[in-house]
Protein backbone atom coordinates (compact mmCIF):
# COMPACT_ATOMS: atom_id res chain seq x y z
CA UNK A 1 -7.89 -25.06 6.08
CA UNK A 2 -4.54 -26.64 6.39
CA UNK A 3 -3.94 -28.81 9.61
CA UNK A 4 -0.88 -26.60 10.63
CA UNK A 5 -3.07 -22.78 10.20
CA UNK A 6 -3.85 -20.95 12.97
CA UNK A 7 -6.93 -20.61 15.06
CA UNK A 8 -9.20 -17.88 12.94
CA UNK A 9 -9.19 -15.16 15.71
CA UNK A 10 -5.63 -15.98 15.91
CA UNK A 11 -5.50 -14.86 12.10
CA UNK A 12 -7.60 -11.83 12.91
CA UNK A 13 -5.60 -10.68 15.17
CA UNK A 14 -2.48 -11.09 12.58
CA UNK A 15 -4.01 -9.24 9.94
CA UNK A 16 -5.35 -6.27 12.33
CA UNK A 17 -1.90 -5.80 12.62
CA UNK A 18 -0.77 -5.57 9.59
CA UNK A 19 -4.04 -3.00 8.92
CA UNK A 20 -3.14 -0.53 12.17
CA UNK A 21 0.59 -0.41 11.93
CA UNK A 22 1.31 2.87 11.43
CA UNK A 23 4.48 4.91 10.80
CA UNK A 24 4.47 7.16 14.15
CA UNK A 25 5.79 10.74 14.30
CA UNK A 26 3.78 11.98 17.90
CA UNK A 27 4.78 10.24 21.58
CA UNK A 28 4.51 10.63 24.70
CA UNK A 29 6.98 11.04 26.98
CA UNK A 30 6.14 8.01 29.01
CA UNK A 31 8.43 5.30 29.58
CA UNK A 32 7.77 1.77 27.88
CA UNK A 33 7.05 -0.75 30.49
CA UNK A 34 9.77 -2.67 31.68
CA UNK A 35 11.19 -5.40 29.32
CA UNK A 36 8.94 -3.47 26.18
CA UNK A 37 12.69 -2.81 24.27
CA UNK A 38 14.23 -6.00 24.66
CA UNK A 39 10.99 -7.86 23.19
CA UNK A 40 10.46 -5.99 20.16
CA UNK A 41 14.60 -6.15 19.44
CA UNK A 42 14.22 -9.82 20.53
CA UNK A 43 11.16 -9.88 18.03
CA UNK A 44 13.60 -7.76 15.09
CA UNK A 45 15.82 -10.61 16.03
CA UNK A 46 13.32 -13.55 14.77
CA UNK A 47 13.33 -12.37 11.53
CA UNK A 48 14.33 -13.90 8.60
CA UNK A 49 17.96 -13.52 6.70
CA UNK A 50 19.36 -14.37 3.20
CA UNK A 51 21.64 -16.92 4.03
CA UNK A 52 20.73 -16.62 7.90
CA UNK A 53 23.22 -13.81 7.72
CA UNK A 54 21.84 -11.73 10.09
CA UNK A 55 23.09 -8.58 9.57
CA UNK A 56 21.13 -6.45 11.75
CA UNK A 57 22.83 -4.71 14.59
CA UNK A 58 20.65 -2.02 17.31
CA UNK A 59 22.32 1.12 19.05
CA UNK A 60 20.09 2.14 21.77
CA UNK A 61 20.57 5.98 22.24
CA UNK A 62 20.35 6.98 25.69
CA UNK A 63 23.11 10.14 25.84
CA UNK A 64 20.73 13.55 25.29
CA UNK A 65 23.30 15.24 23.24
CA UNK A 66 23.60 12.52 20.99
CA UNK A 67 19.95 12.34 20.64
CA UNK A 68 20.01 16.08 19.74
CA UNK A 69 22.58 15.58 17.39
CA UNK A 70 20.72 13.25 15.70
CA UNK A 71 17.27 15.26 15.86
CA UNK A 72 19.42 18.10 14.21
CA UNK A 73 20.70 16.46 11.52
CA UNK A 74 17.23 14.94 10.49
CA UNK A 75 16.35 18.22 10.23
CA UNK A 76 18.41 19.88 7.97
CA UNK A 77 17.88 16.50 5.69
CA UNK A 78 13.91 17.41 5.80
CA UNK A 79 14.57 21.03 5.11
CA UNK A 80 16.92 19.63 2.32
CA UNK A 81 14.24 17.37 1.06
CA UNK A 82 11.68 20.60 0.74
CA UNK A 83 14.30 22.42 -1.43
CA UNK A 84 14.66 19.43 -3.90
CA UNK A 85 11.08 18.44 -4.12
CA UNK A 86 9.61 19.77 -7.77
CA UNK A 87 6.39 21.44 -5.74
CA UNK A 88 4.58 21.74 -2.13
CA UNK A 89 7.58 22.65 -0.97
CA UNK A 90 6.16 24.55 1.79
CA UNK A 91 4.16 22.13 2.74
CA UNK A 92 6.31 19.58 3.27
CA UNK A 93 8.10 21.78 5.56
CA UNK A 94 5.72 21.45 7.84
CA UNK A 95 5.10 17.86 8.16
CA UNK A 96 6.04 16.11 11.35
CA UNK A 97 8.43 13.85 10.39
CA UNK A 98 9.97 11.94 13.10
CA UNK A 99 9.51 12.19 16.89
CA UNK A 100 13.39 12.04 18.05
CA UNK A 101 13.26 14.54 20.58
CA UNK A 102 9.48 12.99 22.21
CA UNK A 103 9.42 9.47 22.57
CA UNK A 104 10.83 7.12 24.69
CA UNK A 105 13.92 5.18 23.06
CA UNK A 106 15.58 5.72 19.93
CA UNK A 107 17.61 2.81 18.46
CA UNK A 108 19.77 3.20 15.21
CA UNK A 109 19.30 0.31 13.37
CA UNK A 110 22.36 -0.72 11.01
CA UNK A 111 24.02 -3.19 8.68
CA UNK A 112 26.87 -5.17 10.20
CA UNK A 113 30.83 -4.81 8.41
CA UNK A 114 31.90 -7.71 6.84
CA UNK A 115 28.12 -8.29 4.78
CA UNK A 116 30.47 -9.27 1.74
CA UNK A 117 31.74 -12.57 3.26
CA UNK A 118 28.23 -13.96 3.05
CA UNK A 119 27.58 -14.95 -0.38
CA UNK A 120 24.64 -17.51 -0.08
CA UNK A 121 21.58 -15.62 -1.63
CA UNK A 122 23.83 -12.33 -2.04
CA UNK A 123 26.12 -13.02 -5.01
CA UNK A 124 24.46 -11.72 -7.81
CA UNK A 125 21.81 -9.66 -5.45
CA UNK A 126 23.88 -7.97 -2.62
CA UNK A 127 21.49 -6.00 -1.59
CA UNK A 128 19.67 -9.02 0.20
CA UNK A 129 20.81 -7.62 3.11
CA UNK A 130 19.08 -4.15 3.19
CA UNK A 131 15.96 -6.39 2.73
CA UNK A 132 17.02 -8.69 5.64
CA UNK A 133 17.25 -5.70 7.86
CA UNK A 134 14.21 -4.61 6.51
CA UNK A 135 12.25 -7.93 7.25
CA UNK A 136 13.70 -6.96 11.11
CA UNK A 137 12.15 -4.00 11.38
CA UNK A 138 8.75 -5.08 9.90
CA UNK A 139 8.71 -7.77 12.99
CA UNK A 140 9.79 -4.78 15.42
CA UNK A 141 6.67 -2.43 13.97
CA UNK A 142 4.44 -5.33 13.76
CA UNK A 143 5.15 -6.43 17.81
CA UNK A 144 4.91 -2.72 18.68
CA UNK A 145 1.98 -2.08 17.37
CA UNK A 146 0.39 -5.82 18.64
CA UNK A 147 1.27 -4.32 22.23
CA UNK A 148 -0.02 -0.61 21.93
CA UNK A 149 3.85 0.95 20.65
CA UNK A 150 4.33 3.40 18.53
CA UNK A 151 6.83 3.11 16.10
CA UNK A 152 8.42 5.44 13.29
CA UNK A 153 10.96 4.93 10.60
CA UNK A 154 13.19 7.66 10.16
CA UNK A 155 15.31 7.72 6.71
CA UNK A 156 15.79 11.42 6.65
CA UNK A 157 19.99 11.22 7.26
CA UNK A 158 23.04 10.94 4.94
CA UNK A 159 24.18 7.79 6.19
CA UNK A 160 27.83 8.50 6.07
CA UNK A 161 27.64 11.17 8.67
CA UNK A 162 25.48 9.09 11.14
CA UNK A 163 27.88 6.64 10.94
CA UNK A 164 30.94 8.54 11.98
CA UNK A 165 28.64 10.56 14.38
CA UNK A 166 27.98 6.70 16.29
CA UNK A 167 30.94 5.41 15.80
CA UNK A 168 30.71 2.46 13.15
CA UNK A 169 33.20 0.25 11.85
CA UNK A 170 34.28 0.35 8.71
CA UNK A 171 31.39 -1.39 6.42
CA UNK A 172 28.66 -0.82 8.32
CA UNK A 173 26.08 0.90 7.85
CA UNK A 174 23.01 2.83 9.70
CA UNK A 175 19.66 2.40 7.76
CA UNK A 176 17.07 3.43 9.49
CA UNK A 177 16.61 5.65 13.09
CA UNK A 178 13.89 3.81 15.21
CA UNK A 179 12.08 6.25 17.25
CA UNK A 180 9.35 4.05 19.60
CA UNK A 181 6.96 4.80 22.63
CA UNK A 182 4.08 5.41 23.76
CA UNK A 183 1.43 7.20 21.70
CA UNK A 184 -1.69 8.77 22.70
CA UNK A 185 -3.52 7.10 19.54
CA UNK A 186 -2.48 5.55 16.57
CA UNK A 187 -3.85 7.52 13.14
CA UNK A 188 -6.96 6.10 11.63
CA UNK A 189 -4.56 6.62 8.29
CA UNK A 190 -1.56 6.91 7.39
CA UNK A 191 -0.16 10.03 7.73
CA UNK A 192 1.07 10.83 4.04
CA UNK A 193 -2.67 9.27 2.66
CA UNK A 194 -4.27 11.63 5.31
CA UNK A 195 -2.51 14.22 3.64
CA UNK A 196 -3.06 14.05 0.20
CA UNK A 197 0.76 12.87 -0.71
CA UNK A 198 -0.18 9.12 -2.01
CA UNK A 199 -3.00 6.89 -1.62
CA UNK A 200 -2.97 2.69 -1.09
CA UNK A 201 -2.59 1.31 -4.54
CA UNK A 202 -5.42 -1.16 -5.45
CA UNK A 203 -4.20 -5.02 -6.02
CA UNK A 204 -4.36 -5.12 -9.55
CA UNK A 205 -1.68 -2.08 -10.09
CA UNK A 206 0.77 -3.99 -8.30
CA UNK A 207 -0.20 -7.63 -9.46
CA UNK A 208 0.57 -8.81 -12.56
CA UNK A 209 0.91 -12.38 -14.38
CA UNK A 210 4.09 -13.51 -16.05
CA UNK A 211 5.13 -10.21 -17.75
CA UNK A 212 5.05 -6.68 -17.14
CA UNK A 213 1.82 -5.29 -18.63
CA UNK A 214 2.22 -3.02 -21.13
CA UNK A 215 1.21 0.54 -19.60
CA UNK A 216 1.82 0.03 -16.43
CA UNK A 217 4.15 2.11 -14.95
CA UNK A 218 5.19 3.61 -11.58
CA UNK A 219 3.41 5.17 -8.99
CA UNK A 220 2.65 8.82 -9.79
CA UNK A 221 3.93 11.55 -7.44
CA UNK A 222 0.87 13.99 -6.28
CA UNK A 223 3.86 16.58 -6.12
């Protein structure tokens, strides 16, 4: 083992993480502890960037009405999603999807204006920065769940309308509505495995050595 690796419990513990976060729809309505939010933004904020661009920005929702608003919206989008889907439409209506309404903070996580001025890493893959953002979040879930926090990842929103309903600049651009506190357990699964909507692709349908195998394709829809 490389003189610079961690201690091996110190590696357990990283890869229990990875193994128990879960994408949480049911909180409490307990606050966090003091200082909780500022650490796991703080920990969003460690992440890496193309280019060190950082382009993640945080609105911390703490008006009721807005909250509501954006609870309502979701809504529709889900109901919108049941319509389009080719079958189970019923039953998709009554997943649990997010958790706006229960937990303790909501945060809207977005893409800073001006993302085109940063070209290093971008120029010919712009899109770097949805997977900088991305790489933020991952450290926000990951800290979360290392301290007993849920955490879900809302993408059910036309982003367009969130971002005149908060107020963005031109450019920017919400990608995600963070809904984290505390849980009462986190799901031995996750939730869409549990129900029969996907399962954990094995290693070798997602590893492959210098070209794309012929046959292999994308991951089939169970709807």
């Amino acid at each position: 083992m490389s003189a610079a690796a961690y201690s091996q419990p110190e590696i357990d513990a990283l890869w229990r993480v990875f193994r128990e976060r879960r994408d949480m729809r049911h909180f409490l309505p307990d606050p966090l502890p003091e200082g909780t939010l500022e650490r796991l933004v703080e920990a969003a904020h460690l992440a890496p960037s193309v280019g060190f661009m950082q382009p993640w920005r945080f609105i911390r929702i703490t008006d009721a009405a807005l909250r509501q608003s954006l609870h309502t919206h979701v809504d529709a989008e889900r109901l919108a999603t049941a319509e389009a889907l080719p079958s189970r439409n019923d039953e998709f209506r009554k997943v649990k999807i997010e958790g706006i309404r229960d937990c303790a903070e909501v945060l809207v996580a977005t893409l800073m204006p001006g993302r085109e001025k940063h070209l290093i890493g971008r120029r010919t893959l712009p899109e770097m920065d949805i997977a900088s953002l991305g790489c933020a979040i991952q450290n926000m879930w990951l800290a979360a769940r290392a301290e007993g926090i849920g955490l879900g990842w809302v993408s059910f929103f036309e982003p367009e309308a969130i971002a005149t309903l908060l107020g963005l600049p031109p450019g920017a651009r919400p990608l995600a509505i963070l809904c984290i506190g505390r849980v009462a357990a986190f799901y031995p699964r996750p939730m869409f495995e549990d129900a029969g909507w996907g399962r954990r692709l094995p290693l070798a349908d997602i590893l492959f050595e210098n070209r794309w195998p012929a046959g292999a394709g994308s991951t089939p829809t169970p709807y």
